[in-house]
Protein backbone atom coordinates (compact mmCIF):
# COMPACT_ATOMS: atom_id res chain seq x y z
CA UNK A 1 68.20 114.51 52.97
CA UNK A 2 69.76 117.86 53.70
CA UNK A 3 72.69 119.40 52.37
CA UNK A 4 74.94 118.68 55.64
CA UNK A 5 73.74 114.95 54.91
CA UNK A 6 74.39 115.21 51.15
CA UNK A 7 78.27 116.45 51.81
CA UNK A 8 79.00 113.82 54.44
CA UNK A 9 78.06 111.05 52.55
CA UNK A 10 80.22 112.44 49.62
CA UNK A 11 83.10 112.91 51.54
CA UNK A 12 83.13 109.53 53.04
CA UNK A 13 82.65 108.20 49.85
CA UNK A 14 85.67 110.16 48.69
CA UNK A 15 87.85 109.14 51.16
CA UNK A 16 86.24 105.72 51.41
CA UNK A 17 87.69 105.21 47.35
CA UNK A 18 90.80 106.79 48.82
CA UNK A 19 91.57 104.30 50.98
CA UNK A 20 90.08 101.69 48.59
CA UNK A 21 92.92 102.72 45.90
CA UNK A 22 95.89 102.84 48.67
CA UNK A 23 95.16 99.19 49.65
CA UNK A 24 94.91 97.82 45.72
CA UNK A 25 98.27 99.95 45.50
CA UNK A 26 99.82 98.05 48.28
CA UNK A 27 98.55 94.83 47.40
CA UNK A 28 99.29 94.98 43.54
CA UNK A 29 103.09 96.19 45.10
CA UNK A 30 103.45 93.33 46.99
CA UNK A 31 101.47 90.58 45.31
CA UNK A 32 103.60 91.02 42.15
CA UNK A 33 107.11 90.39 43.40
CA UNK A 34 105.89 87.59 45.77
CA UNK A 35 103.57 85.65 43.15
CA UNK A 36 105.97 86.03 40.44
CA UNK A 37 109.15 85.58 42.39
CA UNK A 38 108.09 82.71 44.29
CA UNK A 39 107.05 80.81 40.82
CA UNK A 40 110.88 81.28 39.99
CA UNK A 41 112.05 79.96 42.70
CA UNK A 42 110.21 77.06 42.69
CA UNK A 43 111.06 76.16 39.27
CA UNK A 44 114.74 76.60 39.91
CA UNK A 45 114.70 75.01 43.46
CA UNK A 46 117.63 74.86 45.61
CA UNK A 47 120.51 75.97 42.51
CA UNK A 48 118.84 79.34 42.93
CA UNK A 49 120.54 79.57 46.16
CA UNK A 50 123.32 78.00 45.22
CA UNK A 51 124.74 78.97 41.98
CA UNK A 52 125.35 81.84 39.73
CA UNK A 53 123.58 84.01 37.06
CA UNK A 54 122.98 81.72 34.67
CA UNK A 55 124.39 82.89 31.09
CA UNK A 56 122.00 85.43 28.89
CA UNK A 57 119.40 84.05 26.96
CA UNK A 58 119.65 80.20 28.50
CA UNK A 59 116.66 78.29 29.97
CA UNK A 60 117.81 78.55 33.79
CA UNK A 61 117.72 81.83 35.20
CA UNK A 62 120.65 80.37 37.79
CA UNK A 63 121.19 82.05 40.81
CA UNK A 64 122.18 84.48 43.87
CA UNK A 65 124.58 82.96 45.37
CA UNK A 66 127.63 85.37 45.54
CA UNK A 67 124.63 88.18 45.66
CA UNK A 68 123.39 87.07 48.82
CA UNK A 69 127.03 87.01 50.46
CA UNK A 70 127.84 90.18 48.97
CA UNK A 71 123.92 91.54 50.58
CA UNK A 72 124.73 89.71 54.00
CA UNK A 73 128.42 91.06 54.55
CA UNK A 74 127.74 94.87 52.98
CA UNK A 75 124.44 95.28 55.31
CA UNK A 76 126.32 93.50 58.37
CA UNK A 77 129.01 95.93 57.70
CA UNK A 78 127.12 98.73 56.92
CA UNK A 79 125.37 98.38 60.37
CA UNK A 80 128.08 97.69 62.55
CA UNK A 81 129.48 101.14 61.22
CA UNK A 82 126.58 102.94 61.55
CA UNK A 83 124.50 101.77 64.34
CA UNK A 84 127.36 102.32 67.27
CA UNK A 85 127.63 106.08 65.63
CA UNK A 86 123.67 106.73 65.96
CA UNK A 87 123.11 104.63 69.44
CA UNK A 88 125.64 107.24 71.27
CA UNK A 89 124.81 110.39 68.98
CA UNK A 90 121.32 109.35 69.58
CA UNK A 91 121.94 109.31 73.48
CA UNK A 92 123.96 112.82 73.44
CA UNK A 93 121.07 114.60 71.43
CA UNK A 94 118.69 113.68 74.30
CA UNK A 95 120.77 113.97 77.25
CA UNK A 96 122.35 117.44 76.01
CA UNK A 97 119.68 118.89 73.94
CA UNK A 98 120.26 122.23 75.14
CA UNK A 99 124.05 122.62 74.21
CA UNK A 100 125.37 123.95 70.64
CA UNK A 101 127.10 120.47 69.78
CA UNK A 102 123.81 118.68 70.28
CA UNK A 103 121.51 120.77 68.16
CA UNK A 104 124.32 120.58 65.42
CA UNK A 105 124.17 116.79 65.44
CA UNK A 106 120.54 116.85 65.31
CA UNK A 107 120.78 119.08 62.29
CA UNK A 108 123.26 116.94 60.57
CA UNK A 109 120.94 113.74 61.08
CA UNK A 110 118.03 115.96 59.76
CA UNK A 111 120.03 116.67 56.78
CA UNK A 112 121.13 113.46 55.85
CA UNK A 113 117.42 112.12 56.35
CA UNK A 114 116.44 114.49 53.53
CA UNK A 115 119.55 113.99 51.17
CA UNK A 116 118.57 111.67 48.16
CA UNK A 117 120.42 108.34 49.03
CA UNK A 118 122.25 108.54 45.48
CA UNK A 119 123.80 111.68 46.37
CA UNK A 120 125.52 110.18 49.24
CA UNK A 121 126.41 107.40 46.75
CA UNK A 122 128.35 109.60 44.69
CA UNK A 123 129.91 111.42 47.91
CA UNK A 124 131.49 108.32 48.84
CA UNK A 125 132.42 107.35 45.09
CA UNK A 126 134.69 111.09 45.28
CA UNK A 127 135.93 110.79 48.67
CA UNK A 128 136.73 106.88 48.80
CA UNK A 129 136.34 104.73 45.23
CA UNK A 130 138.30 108.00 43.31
CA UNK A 131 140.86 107.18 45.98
CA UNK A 132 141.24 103.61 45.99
CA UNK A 133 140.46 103.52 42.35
CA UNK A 134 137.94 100.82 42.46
CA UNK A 135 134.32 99.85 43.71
CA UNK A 136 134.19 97.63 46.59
CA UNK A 137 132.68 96.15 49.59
CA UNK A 138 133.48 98.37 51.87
CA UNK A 139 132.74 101.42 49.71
CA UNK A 140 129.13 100.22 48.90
CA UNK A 141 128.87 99.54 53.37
CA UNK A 142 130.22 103.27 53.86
CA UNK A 143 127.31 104.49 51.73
CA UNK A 144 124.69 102.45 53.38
CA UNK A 145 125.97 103.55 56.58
CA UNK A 146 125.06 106.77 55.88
CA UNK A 147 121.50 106.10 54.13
CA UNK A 148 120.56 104.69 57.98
CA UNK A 149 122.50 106.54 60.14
CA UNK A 150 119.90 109.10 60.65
CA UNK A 151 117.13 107.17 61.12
CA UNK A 152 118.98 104.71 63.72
CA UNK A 153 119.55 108.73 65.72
CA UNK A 154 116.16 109.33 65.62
CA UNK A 155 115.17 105.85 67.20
CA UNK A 156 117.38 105.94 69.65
CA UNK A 157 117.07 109.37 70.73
CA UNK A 158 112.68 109.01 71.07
CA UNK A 159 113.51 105.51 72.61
CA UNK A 160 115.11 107.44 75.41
CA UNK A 161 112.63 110.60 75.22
CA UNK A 162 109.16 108.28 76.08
CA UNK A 163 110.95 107.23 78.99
CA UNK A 164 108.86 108.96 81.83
CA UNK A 165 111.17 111.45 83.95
CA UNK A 166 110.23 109.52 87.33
CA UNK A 167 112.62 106.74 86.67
CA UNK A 168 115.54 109.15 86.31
CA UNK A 169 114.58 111.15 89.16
CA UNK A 170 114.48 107.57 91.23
CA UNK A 171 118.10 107.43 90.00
CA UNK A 172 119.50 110.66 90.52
CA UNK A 173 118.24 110.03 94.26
CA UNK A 174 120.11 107.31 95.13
CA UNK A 175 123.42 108.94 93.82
CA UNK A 176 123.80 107.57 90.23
CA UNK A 177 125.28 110.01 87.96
CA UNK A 178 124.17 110.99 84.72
CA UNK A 179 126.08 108.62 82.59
CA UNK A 180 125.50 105.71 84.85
CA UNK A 181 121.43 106.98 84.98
CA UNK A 182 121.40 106.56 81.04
CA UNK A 183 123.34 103.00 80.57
CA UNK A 184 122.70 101.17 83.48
CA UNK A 185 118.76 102.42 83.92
CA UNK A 186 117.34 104.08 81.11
CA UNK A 187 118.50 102.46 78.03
CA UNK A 188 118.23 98.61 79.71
CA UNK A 189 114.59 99.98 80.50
CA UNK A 190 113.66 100.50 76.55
CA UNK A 191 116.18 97.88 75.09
CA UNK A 192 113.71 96.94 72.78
CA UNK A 193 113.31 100.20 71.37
CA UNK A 194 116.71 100.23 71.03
CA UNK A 195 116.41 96.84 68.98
CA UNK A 196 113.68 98.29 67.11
CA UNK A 197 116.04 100.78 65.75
CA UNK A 198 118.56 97.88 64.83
CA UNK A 199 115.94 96.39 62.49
CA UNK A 200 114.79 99.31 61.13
CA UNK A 201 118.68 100.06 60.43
CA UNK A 202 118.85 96.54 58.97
CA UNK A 203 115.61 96.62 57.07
CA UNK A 204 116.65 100.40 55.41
CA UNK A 205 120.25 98.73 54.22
CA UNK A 206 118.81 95.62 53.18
CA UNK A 207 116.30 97.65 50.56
CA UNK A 208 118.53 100.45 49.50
CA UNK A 209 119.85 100.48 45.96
CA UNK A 210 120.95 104.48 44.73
CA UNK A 211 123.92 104.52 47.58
CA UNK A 212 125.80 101.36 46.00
CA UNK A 213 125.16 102.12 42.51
CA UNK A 214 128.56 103.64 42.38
CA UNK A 215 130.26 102.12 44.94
CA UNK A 216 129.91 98.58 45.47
CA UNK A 217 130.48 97.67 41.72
CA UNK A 218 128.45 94.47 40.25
CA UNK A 219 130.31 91.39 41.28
CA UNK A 220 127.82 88.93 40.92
CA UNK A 221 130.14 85.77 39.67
CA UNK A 222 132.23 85.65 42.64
CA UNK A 223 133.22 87.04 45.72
CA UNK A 224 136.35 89.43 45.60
CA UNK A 225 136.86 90.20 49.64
CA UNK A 226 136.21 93.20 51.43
CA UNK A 227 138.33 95.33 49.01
CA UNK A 228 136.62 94.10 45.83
CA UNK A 229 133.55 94.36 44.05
CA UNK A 230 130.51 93.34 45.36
CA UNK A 231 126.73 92.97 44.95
CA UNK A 232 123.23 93.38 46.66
CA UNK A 233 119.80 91.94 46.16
CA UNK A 234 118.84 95.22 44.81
CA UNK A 235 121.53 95.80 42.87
CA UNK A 236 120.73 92.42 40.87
CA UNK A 237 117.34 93.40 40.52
CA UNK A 238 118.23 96.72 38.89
CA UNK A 239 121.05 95.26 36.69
CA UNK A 240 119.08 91.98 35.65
CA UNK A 241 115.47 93.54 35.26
CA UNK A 242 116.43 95.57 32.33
CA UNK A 243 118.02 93.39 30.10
CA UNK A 244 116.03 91.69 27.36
CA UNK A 245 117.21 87.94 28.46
CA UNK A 246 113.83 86.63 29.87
CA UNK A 247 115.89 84.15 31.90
CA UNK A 248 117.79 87.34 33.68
CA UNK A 249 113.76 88.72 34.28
CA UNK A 250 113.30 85.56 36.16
CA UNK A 251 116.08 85.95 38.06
CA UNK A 252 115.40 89.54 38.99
CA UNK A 253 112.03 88.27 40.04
CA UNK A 254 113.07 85.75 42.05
CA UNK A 255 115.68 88.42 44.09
CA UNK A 256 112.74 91.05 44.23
CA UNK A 257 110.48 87.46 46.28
CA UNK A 258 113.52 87.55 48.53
CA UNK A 259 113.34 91.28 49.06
CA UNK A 260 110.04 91.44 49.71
CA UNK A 261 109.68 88.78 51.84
CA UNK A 262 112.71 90.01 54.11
CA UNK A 263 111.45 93.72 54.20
CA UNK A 264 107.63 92.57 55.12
CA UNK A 265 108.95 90.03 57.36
CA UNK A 266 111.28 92.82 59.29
CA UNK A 267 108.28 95.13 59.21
CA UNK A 268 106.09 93.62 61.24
CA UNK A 269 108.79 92.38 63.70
CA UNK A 270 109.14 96.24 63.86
CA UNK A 271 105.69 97.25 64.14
CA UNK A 272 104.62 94.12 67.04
CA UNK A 273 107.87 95.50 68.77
CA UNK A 274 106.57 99.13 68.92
CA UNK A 275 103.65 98.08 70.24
CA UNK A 276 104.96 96.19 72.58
CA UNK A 277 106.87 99.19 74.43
CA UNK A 278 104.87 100.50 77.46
CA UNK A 279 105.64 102.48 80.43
């Protein structure tokens, strides 16, 4: 055996253990909260769903009710603000790449890609709780918003951009103008990358936790309307996990099942929907 030999077979070996220890990451990541979780939630059946945190230190955990309504209405919100923003600022980038405006909103999405999703937590806690004086609903959507509004630009716009040029050229010869070539032709044509980017938008709000730290509050005994305090799935989870009251563990467990099985169920939606896009 050779020396060429010798340092191929330790270099697949190498990354051969690599991969080895990424997968046993992965799998000890998601077996936990999914073993453990799911245990809960079979012991506590349907109340889980159905009731409140149970009191600290008692034998039920309780449940997530008013935390799922809170998750459901804050990520709904949180989308609807965000997603119209990125579809059309995802659209202009492509269409207008060359003008100043265009390479300044590609900038800005860059930028808030790479911000640390707390800081923009604490933007919206000076520029909108500070104001109103209080955490709420609405504050903790604002923040979300812009944890996904970048990466529902950056769908949008390479949604558009893997469109081949042929099919806009077929438009532009029968008379369609530009604006008509994009709505009526191009973005029909890739509608589900389009939808891909709503999921994705979805799936980031539905697993974010830093942004509503300091905005949505921790309402997790009722539900105070869009102007009051509210809570997420991973809010609970941070809030409950912490605390020395084993039945409070279980009930972070049990939210951390429902967060994992939502995020893994979203992902491959995501990743069969990719695949799916051909031209």
């Amino acid at each position: 055996m050779n020396l060429r030999t010798i340092k191929n077979e330790i270099t697949l070996m190498l990354i051969s253990l690599s991969a080895v220890f990424i997968l046993l990451a992965i799998f000890s990541l998601i077996s936990a909260p999914l073993i453990f979780g799911l245990r809960v939630i079979i012991e506590a059946g349907l109340p889980f769903f159905t009731t409140t945190p149970a009191g600290p230190g008692e034998e039920s955990p309780g449940g997530i009710y008013y935390t799922l309504i809170g998750s459901v209405l804050m990520i709904s919100l949180s989308v609807a603000i965000a997603f119209p923003i990125g579809f059309f600022s995802g659209v202009y980038i492509n269409e207008y790449s060359q003008t100043k405006l265009a390479t300044l909103a590609e900038s800005a999405s860059h930028f808030l890609s790479e911000v640390p999703s707390i800081i923009l937590g604490i933007f919206i806690y000076a520029i909108y709780v500070l104001a109103t004086k209080k955490t709420s609903l609405v504050a903790g959507a604002l923040s979300l918003s812009l944890a996904i509004l970048p990466y529902t630009v950056v769908q949008v716009r390479e949604s558009l951009r893997v469109i081949p040029f042929t099919y806009r050229e077929a438009a532009y010869s029968l008379g369609l103008p530009r604006w008509k070539t994009v709505f009526f032709v191009l973005v029909p044509m890739n509608m589900r990358g389009i939808l891909v980017g709503l999921l994705s938008a979805f799936l980031r709000a539905f697993s974010e936790t830093a942004p509503v730290l300091f905005t949505a509050g921790a309402a997790f005994y009722g539900f105070y309307g869009l102007d009051g305090p509210s809570s997420t799935l991973p809010l609970l989870v941070w809030n409950f996990a912490k605390t020395p009251y084993e039945n409070w563990q279980k009930l972070a467990w049990g939210a951390s099942f429902i967060l994992a099985l939502v995020s893994i169920s979203l992902s491959l939606i995501i990743r069969k929907a990719t695949k799916e896009v051909r031209f």
